[in-house]
PDB file of N, CA and C in Angstrom:
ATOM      1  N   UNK A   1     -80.377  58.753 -40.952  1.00  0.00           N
ATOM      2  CA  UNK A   1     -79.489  58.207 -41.957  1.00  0.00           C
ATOM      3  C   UNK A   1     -79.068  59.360 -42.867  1.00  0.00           C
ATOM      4  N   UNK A   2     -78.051  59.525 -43.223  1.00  0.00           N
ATOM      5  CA  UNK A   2     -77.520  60.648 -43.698  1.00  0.00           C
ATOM      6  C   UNK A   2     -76.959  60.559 -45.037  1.00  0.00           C
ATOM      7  N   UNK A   3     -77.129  61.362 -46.201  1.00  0.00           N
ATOM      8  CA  UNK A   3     -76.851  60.744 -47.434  1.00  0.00           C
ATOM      9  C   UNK A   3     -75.761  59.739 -48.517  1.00  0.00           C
ATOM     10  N   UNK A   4     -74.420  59.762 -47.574  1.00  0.00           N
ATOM     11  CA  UNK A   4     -73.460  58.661 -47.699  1.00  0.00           C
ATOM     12  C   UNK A   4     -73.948  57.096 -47.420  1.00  0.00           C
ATOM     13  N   UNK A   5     -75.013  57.354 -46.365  1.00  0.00           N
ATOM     14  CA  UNK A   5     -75.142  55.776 -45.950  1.00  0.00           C
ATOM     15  C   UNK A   5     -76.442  55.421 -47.017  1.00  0.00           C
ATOM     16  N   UNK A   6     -77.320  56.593 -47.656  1.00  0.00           N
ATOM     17  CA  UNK A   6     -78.510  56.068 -48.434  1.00  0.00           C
ATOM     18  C   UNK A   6     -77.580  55.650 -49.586  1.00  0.00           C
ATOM     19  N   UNK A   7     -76.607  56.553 -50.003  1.00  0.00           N
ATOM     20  CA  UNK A   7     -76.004  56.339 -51.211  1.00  0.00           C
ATOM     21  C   UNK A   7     -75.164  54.575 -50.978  1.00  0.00           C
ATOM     22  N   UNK A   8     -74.629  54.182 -49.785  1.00  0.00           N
ATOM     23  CA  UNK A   8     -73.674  53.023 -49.710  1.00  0.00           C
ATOM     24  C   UNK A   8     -74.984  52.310 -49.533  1.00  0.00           C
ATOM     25  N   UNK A   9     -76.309  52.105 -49.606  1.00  0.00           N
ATOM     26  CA  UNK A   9     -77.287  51.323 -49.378  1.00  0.00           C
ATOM     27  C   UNK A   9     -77.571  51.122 -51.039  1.00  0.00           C
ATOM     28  N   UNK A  10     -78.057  52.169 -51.265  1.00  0.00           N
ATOM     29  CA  UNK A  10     -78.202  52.126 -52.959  1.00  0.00           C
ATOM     30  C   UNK A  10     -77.250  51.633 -54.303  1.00  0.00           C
ATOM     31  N   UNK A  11     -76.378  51.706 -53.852  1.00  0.00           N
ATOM     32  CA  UNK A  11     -75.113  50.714 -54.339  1.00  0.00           C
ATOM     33  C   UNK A  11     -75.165  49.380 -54.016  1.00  0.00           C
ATOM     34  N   UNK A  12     -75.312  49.107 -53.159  1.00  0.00           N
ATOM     35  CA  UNK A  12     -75.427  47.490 -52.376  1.00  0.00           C
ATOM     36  C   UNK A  12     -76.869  46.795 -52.781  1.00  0.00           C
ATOM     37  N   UNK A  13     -77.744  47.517 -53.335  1.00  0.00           N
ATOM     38  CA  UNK A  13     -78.885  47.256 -53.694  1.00  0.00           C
ATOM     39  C   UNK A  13     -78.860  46.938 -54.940  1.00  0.00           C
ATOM     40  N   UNK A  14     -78.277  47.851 -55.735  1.00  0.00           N
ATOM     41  CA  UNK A  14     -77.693  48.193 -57.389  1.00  0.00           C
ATOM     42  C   UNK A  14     -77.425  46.629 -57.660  1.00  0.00           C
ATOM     43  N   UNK A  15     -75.993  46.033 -56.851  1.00  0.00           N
ATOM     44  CA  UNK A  15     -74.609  45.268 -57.013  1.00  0.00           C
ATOM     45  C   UNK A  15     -75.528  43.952 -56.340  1.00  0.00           C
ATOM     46  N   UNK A  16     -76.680  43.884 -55.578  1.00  0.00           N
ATOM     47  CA  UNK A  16     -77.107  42.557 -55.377  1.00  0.00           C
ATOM     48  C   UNK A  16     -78.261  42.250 -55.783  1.00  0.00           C
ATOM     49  N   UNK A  17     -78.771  43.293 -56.858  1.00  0.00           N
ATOM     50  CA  UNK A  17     -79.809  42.969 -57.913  1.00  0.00           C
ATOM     51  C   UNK A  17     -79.010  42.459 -58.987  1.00  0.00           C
ATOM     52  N   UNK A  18     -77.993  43.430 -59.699  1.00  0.00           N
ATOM     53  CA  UNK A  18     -77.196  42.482 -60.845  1.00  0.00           C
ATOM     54  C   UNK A  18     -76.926  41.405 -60.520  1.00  0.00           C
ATOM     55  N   UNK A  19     -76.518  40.656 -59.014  1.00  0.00           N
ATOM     56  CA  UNK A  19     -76.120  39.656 -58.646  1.00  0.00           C
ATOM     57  C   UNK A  19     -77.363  38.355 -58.661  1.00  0.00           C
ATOM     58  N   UNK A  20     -78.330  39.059 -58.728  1.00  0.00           N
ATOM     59  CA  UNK A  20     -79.534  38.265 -58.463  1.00  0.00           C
ATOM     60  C   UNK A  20     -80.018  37.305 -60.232  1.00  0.00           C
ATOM     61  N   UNK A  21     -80.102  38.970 -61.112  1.00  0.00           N
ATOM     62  CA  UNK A  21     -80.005  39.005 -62.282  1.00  0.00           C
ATOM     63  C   UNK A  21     -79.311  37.588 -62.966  1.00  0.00           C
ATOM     64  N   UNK A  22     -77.585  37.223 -62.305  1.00  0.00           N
ATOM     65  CA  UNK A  22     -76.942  36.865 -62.793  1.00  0.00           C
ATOM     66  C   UNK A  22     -77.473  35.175 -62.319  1.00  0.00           C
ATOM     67  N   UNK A  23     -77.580  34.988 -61.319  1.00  0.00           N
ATOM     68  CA  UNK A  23     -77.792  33.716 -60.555  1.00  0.00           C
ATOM     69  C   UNK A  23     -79.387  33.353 -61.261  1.00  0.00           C
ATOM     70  N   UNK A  24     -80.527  33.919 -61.740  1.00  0.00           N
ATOM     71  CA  UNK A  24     -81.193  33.639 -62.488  1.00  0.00           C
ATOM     72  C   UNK A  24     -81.435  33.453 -63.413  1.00  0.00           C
ATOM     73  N   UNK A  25     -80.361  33.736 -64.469  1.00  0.00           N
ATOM     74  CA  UNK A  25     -80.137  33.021 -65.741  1.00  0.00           C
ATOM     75  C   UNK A  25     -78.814  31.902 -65.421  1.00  0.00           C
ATOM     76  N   UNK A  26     -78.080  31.968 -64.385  1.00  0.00           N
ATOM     77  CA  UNK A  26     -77.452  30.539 -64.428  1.00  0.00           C
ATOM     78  C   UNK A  26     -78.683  29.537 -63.891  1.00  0.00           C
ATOM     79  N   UNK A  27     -79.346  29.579 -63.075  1.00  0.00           N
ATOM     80  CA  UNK A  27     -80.688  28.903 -63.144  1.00  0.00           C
ATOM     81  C   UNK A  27     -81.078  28.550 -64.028  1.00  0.00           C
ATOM     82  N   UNK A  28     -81.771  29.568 -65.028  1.00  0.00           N
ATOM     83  CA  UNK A  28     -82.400  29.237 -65.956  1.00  0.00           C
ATOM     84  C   UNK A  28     -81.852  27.772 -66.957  1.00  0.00           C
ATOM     85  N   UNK A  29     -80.570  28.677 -67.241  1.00  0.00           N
ATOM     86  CA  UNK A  29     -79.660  27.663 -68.201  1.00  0.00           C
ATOM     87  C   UNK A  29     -79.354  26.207 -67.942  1.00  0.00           C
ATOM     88  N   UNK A  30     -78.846  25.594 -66.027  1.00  0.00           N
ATOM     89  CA  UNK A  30     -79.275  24.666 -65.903  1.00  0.00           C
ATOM     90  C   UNK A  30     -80.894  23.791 -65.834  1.00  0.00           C
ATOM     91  N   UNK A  31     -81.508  24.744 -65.607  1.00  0.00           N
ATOM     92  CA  UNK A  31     -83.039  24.151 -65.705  1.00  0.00           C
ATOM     93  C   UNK A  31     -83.335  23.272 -67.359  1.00  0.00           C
ATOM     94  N   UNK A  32     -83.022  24.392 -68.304  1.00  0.00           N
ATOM     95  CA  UNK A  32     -82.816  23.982 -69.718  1.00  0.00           C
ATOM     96  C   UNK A  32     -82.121  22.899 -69.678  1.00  0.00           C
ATOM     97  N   UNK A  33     -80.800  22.784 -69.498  1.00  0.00           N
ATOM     98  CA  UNK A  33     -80.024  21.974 -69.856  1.00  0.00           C
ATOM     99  C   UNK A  33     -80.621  20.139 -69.389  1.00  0.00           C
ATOM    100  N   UNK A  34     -81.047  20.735 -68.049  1.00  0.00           N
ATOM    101  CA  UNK A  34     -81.757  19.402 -67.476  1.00  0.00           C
ATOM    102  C   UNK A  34     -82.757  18.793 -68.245  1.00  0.00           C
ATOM    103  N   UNK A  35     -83.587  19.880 -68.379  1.00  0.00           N
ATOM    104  CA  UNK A  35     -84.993  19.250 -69.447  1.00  0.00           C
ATOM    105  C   UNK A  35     -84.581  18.758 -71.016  1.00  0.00           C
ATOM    106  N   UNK A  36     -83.143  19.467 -71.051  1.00  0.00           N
ATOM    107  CA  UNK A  36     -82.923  18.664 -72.365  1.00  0.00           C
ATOM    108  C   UNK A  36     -82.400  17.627 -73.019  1.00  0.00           C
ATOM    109  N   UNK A  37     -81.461  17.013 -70.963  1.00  0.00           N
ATOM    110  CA  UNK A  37     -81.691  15.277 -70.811  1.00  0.00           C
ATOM    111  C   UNK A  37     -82.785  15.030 -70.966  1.00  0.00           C
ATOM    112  N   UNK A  38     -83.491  14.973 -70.381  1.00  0.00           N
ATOM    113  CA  UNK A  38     -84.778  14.360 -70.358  1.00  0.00           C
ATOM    114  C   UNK A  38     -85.734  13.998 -71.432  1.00  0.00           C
ATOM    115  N   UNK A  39     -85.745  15.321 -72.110  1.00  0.00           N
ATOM    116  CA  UNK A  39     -86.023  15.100 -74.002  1.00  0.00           C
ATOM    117  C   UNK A  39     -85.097  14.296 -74.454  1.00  0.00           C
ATOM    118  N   UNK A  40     -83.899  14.206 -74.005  1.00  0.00           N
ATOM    119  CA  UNK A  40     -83.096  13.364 -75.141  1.00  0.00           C
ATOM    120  C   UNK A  40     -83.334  11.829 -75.060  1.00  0.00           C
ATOM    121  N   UNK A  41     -83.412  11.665 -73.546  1.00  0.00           N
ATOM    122  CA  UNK A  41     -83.837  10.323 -72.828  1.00  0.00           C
ATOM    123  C   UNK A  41     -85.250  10.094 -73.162  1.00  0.00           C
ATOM    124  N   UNK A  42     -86.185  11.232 -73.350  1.00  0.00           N
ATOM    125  CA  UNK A  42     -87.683  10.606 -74.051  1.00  0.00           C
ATOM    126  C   UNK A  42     -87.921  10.194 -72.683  1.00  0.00           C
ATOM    127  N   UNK A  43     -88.015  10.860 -71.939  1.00  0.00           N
ATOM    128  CA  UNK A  43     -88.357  11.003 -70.657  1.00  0.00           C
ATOM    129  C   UNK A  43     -89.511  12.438 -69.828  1.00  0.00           C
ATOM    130  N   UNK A  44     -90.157  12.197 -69.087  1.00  0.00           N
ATOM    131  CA  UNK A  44     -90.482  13.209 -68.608  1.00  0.00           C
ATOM    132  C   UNK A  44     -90.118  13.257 -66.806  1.00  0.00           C
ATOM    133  N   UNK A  45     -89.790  12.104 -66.337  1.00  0.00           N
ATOM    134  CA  UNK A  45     -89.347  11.946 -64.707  1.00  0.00           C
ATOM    135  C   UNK A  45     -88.195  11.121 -65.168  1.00  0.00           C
ATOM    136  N   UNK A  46     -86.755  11.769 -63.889  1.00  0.00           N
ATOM    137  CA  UNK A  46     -85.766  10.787 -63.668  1.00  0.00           C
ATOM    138  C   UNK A  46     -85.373  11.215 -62.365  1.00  0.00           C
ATOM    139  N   UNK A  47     -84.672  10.272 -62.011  1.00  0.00           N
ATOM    140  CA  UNK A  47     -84.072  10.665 -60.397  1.00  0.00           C
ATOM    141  C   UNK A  47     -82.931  10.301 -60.567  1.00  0.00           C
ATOM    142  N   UNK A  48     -82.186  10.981 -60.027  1.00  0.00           N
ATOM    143  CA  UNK A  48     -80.745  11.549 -60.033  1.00  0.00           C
ATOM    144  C   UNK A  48     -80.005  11.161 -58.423  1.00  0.00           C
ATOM    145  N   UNK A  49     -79.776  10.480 -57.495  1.00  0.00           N
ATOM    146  CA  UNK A  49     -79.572   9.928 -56.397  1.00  0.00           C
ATOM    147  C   UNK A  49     -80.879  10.613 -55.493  1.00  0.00           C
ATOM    148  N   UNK A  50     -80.511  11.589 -54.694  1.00  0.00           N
ATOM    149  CA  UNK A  50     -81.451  12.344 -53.943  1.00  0.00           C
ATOM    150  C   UNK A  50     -82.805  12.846 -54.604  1.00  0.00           C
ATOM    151  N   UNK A  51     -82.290  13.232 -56.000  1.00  0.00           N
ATOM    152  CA  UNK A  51     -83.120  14.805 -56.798  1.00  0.00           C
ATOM    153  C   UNK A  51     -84.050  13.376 -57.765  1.00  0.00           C
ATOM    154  N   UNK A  52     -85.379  14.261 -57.514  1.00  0.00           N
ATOM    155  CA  UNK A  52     -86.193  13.516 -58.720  1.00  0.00           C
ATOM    156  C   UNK A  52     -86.645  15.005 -59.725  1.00  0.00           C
ATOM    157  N   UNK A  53     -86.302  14.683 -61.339  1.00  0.00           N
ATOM    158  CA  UNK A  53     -86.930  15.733 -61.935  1.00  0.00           C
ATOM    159  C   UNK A  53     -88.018  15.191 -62.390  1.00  0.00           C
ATOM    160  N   UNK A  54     -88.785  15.943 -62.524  1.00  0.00           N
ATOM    161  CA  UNK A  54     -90.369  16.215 -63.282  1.00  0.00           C
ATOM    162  C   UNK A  54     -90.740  17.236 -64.167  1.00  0.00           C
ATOM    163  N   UNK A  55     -90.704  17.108 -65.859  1.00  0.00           N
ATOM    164  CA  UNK A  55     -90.807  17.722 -66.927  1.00  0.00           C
ATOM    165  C   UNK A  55     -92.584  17.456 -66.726  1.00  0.00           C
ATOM    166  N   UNK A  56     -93.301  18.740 -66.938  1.00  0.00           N
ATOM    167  CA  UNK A  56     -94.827  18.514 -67.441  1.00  0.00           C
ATOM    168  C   UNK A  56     -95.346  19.306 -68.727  1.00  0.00           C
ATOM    169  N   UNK A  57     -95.551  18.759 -69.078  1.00  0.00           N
ATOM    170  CA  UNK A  57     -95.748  20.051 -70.919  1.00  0.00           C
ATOM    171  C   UNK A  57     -97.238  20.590 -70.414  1.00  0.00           C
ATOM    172  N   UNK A  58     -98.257  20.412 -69.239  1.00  0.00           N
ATOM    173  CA  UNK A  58     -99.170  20.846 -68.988  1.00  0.00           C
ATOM    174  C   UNK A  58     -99.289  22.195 -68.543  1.00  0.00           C
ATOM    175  N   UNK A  59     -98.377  22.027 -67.555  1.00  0.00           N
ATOM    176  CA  UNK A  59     -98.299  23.439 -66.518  1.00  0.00           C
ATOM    177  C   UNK A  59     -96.782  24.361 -66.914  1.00  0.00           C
ATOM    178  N   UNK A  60     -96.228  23.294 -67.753  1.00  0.00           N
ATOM    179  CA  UNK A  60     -94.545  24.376 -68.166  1.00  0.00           C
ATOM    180  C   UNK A  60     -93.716  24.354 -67.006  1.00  0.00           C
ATOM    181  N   UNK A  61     -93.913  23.968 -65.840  1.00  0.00           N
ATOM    182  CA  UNK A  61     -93.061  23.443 -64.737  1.00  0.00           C
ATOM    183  C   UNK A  61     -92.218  22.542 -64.388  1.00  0.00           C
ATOM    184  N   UNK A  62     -91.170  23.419 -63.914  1.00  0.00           N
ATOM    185  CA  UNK A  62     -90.101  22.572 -63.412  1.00  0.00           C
ATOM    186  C   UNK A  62     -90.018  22.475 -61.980  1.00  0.00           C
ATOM    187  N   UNK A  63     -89.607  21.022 -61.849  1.00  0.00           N
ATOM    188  CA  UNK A  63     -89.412  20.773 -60.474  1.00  0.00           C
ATOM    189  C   UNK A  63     -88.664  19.798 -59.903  1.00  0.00           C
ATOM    190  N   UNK A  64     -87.380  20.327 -58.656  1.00  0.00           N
ATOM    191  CA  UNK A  64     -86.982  19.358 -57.940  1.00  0.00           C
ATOM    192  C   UNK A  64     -87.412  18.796 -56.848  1.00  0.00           C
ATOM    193  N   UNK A  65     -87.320  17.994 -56.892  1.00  0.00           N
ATOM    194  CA  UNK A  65     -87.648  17.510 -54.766  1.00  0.00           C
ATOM    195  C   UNK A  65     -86.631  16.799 -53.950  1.00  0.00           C
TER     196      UNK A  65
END
């Protein structure tokens, strides 16, 4: 491998970590947003057609199924 292709690897690495970066705080933000139906509803489980959420103040976990 010759140093153009480490360098076009290292770029692509760069550009799909920021990308990663970015998709984990849009995560985050819907995760929030969800749990903060759920507080508003005075809820800790709701199901959503398919999706059931589960708020636990024990473990700090979120979860779909």
């Amino acid at each position: 491998m010759g140093i153009i292709e480490l360098q076009s690897k290292a770029k692509e690495i760069k550009e799909l970590m920021r990308m990663k970066d970015e998709i984990e705080a849009e995560i985050a933000t819907l995760q929030d947003e969800i749990k903060a139906e759920l507080t508003a509803r005075k809820t800790d489980e709701m199901i959503a057609g398919e999706y059931k959420f589960t708020k636990t103040s024990v473990t700090r976990r979120f979860s779909i199924a």
